[in-house]
PDB file of N, CA and C in Angstrom:
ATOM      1  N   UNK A   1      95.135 150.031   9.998  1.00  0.00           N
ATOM      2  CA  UNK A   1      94.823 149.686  11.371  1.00  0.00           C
ATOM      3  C   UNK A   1      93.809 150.679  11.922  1.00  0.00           C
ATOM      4  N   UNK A   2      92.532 150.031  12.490  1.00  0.00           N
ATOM      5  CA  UNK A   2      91.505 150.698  13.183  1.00  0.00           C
ATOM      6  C   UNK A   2      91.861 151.430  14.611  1.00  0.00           C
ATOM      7  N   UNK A   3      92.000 152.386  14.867  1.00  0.00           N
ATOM      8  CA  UNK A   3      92.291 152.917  16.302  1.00  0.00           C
ATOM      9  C   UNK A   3      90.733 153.175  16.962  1.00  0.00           C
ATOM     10  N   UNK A   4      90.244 152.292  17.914  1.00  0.00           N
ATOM     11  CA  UNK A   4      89.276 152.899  18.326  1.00  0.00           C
ATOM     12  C   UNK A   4      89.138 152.885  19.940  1.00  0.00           C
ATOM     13  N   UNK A   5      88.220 153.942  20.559  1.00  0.00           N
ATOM     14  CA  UNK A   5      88.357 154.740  21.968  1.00  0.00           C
ATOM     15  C   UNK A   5      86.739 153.964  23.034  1.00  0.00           C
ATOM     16  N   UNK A   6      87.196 154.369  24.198  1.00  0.00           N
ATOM     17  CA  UNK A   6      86.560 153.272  25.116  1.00  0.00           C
ATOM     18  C   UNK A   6      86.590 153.983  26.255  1.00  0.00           C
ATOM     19  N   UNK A   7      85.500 154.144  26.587  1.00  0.00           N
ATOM     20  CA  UNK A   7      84.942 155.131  28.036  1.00  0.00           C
ATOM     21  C   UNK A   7      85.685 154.765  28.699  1.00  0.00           C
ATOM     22  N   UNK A   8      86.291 153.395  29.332  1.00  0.00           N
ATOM     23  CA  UNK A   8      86.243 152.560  29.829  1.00  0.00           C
ATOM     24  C   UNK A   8      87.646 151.597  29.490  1.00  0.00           C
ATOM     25  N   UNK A   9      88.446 151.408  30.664  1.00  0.00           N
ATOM     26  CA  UNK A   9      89.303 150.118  30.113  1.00  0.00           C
ATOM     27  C   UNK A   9      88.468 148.390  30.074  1.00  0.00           C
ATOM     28  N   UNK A  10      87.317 148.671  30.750  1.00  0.00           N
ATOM     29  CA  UNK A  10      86.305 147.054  31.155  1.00  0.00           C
ATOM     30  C   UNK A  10      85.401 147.495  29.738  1.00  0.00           C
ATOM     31  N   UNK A  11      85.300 148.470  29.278  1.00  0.00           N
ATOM     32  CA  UNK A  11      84.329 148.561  27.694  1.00  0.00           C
ATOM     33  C   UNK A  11      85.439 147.693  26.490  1.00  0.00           C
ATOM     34  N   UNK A  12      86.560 147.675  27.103  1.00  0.00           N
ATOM     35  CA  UNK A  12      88.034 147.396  25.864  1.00  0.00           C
ATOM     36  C   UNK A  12      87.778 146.074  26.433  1.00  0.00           C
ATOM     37  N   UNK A  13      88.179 145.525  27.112  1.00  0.00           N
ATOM     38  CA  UNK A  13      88.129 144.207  27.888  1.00  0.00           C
ATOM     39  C   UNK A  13      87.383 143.236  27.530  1.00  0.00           C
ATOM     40  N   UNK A  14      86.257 143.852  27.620  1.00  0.00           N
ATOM     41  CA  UNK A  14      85.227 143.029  27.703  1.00  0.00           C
ATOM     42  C   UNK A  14      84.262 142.323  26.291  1.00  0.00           C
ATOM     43  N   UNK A  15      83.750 141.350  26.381  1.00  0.00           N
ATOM     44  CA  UNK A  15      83.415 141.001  25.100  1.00  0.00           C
ATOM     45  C   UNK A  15      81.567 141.783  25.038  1.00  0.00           C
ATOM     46  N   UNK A  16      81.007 142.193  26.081  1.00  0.00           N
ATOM     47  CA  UNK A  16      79.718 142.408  25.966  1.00  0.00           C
ATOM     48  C   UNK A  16      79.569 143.728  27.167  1.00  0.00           C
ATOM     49  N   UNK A  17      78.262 144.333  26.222  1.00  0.00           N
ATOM     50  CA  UNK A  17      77.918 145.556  27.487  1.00  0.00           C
ATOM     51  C   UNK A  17      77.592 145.221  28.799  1.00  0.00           C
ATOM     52  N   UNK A  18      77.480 144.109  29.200  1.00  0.00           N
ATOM     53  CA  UNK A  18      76.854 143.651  30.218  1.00  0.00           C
ATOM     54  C   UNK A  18      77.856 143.085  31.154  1.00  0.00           C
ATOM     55  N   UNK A  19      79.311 142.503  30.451  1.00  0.00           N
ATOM     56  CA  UNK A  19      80.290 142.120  31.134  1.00  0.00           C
ATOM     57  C   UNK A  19      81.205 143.051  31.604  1.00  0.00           C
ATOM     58  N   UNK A  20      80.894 144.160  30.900  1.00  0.00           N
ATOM     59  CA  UNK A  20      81.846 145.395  31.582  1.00  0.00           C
ATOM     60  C   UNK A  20      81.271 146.040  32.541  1.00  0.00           C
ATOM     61  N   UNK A  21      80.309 146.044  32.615  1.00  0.00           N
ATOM     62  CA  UNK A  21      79.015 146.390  33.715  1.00  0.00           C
ATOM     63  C   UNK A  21      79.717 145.769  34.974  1.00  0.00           C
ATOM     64  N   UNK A  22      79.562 145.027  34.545  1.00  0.00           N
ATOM     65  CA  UNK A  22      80.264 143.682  35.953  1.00  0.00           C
ATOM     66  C   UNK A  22      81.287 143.903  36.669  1.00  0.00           C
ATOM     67  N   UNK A  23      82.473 143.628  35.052  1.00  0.00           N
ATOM     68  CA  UNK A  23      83.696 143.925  35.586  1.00  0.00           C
ATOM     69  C   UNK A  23      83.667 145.343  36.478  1.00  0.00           C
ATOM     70  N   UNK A  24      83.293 146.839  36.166  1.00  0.00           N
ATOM     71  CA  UNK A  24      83.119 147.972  36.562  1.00  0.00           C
ATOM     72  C   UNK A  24      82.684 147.718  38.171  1.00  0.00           C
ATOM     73  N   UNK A  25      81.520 146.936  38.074  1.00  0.00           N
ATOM     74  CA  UNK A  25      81.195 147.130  39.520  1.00  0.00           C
ATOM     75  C   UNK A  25      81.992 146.374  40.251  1.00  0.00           C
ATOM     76  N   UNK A  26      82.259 145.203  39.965  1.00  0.00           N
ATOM     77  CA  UNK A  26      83.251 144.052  41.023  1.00  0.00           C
ATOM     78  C   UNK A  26      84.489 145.090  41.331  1.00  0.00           C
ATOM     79  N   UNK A  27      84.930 146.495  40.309  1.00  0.00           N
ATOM     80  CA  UNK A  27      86.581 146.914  40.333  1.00  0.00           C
ATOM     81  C   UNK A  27      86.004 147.830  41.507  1.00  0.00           C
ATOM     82  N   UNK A  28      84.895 148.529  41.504  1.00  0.00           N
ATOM     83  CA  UNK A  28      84.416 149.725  42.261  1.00  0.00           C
ATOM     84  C   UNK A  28      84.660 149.297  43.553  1.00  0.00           C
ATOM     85  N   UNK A  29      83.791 147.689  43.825  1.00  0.00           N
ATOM     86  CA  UNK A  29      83.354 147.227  45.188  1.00  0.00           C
ATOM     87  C   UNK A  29      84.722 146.760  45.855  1.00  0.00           C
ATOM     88  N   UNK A  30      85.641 146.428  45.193  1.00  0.00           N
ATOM     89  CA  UNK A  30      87.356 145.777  45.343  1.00  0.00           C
ATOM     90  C   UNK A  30      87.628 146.986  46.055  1.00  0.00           C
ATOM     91  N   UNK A  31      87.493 148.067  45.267  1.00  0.00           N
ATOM     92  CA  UNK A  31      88.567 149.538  45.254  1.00  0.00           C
ATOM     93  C   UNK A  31      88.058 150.061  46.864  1.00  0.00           C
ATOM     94  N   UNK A  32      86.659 150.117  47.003  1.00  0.00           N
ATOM     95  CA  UNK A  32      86.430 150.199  48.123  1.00  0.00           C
ATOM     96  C   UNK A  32      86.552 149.576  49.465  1.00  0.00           C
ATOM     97  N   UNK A  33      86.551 148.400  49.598  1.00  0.00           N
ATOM     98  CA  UNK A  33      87.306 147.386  50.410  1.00  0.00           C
ATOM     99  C   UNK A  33      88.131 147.415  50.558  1.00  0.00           C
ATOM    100  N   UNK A  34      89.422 147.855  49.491  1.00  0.00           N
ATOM    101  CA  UNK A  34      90.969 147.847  49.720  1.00  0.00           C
ATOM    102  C   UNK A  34      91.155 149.270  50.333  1.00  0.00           C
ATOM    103  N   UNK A  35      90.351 150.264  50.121  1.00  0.00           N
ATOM    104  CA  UNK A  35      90.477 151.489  51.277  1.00  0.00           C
ATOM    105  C   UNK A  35      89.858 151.546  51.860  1.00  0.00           C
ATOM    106  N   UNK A  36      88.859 150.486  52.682  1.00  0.00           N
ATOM    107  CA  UNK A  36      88.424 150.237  54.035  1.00  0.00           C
ATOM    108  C   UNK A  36      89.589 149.685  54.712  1.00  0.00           C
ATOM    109  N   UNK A  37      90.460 148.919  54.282  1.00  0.00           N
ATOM    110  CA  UNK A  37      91.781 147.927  54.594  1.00  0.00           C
ATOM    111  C   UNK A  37      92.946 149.395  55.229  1.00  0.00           C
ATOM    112  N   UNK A  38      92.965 150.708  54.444  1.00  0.00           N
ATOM    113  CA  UNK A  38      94.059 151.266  54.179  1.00  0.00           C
ATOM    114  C   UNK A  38      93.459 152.189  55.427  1.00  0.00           C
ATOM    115  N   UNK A  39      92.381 152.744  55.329  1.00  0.00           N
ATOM    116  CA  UNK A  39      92.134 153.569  56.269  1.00  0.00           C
ATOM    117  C   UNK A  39      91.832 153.348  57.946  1.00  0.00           C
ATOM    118  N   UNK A  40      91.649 151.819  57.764  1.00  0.00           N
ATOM    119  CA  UNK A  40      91.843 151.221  58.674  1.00  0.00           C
ATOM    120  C   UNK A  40      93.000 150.689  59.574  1.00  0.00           C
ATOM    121  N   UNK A  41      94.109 151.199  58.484  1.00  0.00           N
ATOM    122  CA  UNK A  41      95.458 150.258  59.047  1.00  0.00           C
ATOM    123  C   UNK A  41      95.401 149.281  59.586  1.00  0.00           C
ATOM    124  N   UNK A  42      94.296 148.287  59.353  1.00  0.00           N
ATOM    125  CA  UNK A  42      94.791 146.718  59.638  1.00  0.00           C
ATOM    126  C   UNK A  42      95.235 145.809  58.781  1.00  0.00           C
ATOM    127  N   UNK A  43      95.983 144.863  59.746  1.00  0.00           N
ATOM    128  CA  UNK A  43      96.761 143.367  58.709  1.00  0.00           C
ATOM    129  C   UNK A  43      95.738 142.957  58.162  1.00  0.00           C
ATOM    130  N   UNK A  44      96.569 142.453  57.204  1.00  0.00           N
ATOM    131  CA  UNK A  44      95.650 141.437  56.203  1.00  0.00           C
ATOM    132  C   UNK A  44      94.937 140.389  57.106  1.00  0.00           C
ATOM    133  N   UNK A  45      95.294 139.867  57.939  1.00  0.00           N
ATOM    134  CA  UNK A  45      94.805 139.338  59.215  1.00  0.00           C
ATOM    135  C   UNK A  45      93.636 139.817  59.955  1.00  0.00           C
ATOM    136  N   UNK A  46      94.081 140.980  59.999  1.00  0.00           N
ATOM    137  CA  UNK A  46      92.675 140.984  60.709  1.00  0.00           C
ATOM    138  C   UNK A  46      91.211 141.646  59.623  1.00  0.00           C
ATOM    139  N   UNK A  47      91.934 142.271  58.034  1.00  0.00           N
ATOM    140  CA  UNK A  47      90.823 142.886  57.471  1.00  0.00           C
ATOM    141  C   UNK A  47      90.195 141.027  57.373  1.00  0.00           C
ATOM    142  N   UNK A  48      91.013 139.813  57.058  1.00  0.00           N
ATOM    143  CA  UNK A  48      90.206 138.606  56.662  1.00  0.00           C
ATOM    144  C   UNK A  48      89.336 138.462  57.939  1.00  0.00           C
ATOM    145  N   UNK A  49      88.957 138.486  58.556  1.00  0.00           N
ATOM    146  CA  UNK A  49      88.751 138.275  60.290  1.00  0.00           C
ATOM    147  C   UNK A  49      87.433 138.627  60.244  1.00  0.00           C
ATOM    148  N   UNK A  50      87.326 140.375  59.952  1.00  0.00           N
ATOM    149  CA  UNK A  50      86.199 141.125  59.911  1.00  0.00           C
ATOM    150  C   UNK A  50      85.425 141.114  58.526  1.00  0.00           C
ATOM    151  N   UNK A  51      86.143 140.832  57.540  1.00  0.00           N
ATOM    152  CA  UNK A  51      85.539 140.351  56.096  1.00  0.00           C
ATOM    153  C   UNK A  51      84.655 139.065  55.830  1.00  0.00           C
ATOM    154  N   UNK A  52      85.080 138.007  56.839  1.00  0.00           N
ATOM    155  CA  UNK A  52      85.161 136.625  56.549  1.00  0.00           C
ATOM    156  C   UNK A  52      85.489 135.908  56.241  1.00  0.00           C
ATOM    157  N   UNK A  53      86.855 136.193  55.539  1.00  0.00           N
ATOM    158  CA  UNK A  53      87.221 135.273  54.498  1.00  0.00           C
ATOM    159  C   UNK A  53      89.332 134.828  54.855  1.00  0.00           C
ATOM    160  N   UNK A  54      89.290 133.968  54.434  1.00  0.00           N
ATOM    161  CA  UNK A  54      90.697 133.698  54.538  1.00  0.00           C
ATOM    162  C   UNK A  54      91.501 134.502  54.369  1.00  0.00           C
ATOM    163  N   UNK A  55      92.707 135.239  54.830  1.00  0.00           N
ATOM    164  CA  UNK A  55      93.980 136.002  54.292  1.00  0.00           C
ATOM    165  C   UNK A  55      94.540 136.089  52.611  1.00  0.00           C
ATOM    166  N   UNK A  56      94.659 134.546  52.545  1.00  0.00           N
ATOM    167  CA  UNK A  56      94.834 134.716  51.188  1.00  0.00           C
ATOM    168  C   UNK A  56      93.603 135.170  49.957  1.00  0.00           C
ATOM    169  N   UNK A  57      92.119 135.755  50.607  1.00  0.00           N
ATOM    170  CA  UNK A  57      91.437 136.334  49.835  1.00  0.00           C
ATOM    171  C   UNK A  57      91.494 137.910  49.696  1.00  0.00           C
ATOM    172  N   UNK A  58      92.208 138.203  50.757  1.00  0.00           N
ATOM    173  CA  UNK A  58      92.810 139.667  51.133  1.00  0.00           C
ATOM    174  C   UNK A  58      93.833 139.780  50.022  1.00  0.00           C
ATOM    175  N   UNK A  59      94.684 139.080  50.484  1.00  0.00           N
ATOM    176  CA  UNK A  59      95.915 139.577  49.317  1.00  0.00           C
ATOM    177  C   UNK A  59      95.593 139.770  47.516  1.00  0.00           C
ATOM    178  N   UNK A  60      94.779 138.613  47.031  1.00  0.00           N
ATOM    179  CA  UNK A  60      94.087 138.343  46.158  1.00  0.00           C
ATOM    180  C   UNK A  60      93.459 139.773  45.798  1.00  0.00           C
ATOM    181  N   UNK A  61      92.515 140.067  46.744  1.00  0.00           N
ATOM    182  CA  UNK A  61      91.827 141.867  46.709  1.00  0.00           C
ATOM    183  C   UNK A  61      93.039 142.900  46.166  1.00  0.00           C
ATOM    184  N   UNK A  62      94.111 142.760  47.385  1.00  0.00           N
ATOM    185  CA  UNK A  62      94.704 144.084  47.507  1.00  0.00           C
ATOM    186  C   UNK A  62      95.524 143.589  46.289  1.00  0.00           C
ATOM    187  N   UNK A  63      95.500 143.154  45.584  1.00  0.00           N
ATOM    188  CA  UNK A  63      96.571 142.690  44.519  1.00  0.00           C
ATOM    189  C   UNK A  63      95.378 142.534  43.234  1.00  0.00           C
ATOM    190  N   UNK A  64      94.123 143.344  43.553  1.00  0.00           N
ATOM    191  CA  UNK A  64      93.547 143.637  42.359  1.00  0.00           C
ATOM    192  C   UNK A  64      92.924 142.079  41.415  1.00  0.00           C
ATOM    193  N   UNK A  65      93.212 141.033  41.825  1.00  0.00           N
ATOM    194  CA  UNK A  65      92.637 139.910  41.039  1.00  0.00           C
ATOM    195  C   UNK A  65      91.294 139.656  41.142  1.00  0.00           C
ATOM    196  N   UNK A  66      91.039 140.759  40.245  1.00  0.00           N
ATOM    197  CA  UNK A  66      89.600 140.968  40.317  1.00  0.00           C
ATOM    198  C   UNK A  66      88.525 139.315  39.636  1.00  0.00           C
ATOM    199  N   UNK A  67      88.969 138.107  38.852  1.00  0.00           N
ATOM    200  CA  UNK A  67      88.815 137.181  38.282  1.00  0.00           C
ATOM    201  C   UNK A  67      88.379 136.436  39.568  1.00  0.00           C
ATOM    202  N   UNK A  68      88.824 136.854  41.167  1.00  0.00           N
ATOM    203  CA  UNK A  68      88.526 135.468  42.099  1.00  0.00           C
ATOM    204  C   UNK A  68      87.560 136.188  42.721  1.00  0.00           C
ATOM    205  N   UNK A  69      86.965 136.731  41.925  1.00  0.00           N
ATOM    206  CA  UNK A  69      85.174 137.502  43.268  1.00  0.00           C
ATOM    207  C   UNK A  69      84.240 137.455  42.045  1.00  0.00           C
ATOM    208  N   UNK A  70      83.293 137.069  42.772  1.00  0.00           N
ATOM    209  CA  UNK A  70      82.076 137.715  42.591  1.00  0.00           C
ATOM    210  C   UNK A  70      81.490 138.563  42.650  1.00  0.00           C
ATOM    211  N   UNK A  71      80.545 139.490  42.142  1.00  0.00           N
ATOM    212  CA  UNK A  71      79.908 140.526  42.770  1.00  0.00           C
ATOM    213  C   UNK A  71      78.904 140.176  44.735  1.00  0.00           C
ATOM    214  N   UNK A  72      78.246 138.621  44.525  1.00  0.00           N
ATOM    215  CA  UNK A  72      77.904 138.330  45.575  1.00  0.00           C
ATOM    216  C   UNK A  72      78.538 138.368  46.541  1.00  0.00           C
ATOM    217  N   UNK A  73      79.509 137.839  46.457  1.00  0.00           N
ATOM    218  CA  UNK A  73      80.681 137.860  47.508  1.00  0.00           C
ATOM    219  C   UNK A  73      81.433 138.971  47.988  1.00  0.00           C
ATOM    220  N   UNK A  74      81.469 139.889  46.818  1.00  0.00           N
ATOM    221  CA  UNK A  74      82.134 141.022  47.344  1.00  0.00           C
ATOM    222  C   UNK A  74      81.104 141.916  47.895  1.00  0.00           C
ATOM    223  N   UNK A  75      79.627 141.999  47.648  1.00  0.00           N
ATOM    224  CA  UNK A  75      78.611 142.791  48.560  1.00  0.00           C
ATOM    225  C   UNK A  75      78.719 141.976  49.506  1.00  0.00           C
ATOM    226  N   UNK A  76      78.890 140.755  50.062  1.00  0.00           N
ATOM    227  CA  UNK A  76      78.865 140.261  51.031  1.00  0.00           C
ATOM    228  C   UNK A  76      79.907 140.756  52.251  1.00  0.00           C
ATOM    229  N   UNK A  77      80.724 141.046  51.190  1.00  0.00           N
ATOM    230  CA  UNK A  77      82.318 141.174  52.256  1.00  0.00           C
ATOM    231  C   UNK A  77      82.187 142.838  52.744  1.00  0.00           C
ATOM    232  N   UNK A  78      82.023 143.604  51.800  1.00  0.00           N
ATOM    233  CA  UNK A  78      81.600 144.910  52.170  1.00  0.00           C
ATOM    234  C   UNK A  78      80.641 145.329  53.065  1.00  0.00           C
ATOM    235  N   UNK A  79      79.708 144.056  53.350  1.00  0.00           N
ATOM    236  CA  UNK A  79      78.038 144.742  54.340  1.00  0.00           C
ATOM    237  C   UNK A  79      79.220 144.176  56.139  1.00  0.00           C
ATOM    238  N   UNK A  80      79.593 142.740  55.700  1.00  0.00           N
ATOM    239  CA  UNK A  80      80.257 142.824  56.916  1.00  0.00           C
ATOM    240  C   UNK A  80      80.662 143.864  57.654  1.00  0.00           C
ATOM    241  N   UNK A  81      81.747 144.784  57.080  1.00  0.00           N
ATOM    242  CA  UNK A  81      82.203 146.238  57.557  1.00  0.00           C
ATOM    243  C   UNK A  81      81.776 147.292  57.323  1.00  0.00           C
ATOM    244  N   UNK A  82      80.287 146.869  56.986  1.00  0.00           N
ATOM    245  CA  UNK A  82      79.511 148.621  57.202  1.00  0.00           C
ATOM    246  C   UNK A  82      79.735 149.372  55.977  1.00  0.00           C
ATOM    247  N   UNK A  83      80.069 148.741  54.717  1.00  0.00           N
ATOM    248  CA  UNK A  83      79.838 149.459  53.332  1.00  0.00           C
ATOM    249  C   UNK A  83      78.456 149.084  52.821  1.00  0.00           C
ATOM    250  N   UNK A  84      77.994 150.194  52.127  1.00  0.00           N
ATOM    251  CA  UNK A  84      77.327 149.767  51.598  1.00  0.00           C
ATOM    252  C   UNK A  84      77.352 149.426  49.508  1.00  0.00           C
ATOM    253  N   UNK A  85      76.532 149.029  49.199  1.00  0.00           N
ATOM    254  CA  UNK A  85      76.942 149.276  47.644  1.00  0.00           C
ATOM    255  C   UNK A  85      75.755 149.873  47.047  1.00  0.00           C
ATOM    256  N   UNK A  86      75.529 151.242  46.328  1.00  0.00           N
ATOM    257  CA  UNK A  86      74.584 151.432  45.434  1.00  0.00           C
ATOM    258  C   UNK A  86      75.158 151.677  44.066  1.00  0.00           C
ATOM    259  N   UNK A  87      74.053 151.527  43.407  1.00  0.00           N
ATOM    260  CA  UNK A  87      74.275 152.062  41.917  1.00  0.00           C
ATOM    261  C   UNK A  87      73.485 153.327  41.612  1.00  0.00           C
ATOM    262  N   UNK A  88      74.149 154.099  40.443  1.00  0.00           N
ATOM    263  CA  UNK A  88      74.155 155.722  40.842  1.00  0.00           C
ATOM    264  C   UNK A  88      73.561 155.750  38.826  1.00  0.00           C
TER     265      UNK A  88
END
């Protein structure tokens, strides 16, 4: 049995360099949104409100299902509340 190591749990994941790329940034842009949510102490109610998007896309976030975003969508949801996104 081959044991082999991965910068990265989205380098293990993923079938291509380019999809972990992805996955990486969609987890970054999530991670940040869900502690705009935390530091904010608002309901899921009202982060959907100021995000745009329905409640049940909140929970979806804060519950990490990273499979129901896009990267578009999630820069979208982040410029709403004054995040920005760069790459470093």
């Amino acid at each position: 049995m081959e044991i082999r190591t991965f910068s990265s749990v989205w380098d293990a994941v993923a079938d291509s360099p380019e999809e972990a790329d992805n996955l990486k940034l969609r987890s970054q842009i999530m991670d940040a949104i869900e502690e705009y949510i935390l530091r904010e102490g608002i309901t899921q109610r009202v982060a959907a409100e100021r995000l745009g998007v329905p409640r049940s896309r909140i929970s979806e976030l804060m519950n990490g299902r990273l499979s129901k975003f896009t990267i578009d969508k999630l820069v979208k949801m982040a410029g709403r509340v004054g995040l920005s996104v760069t790459m470093g």
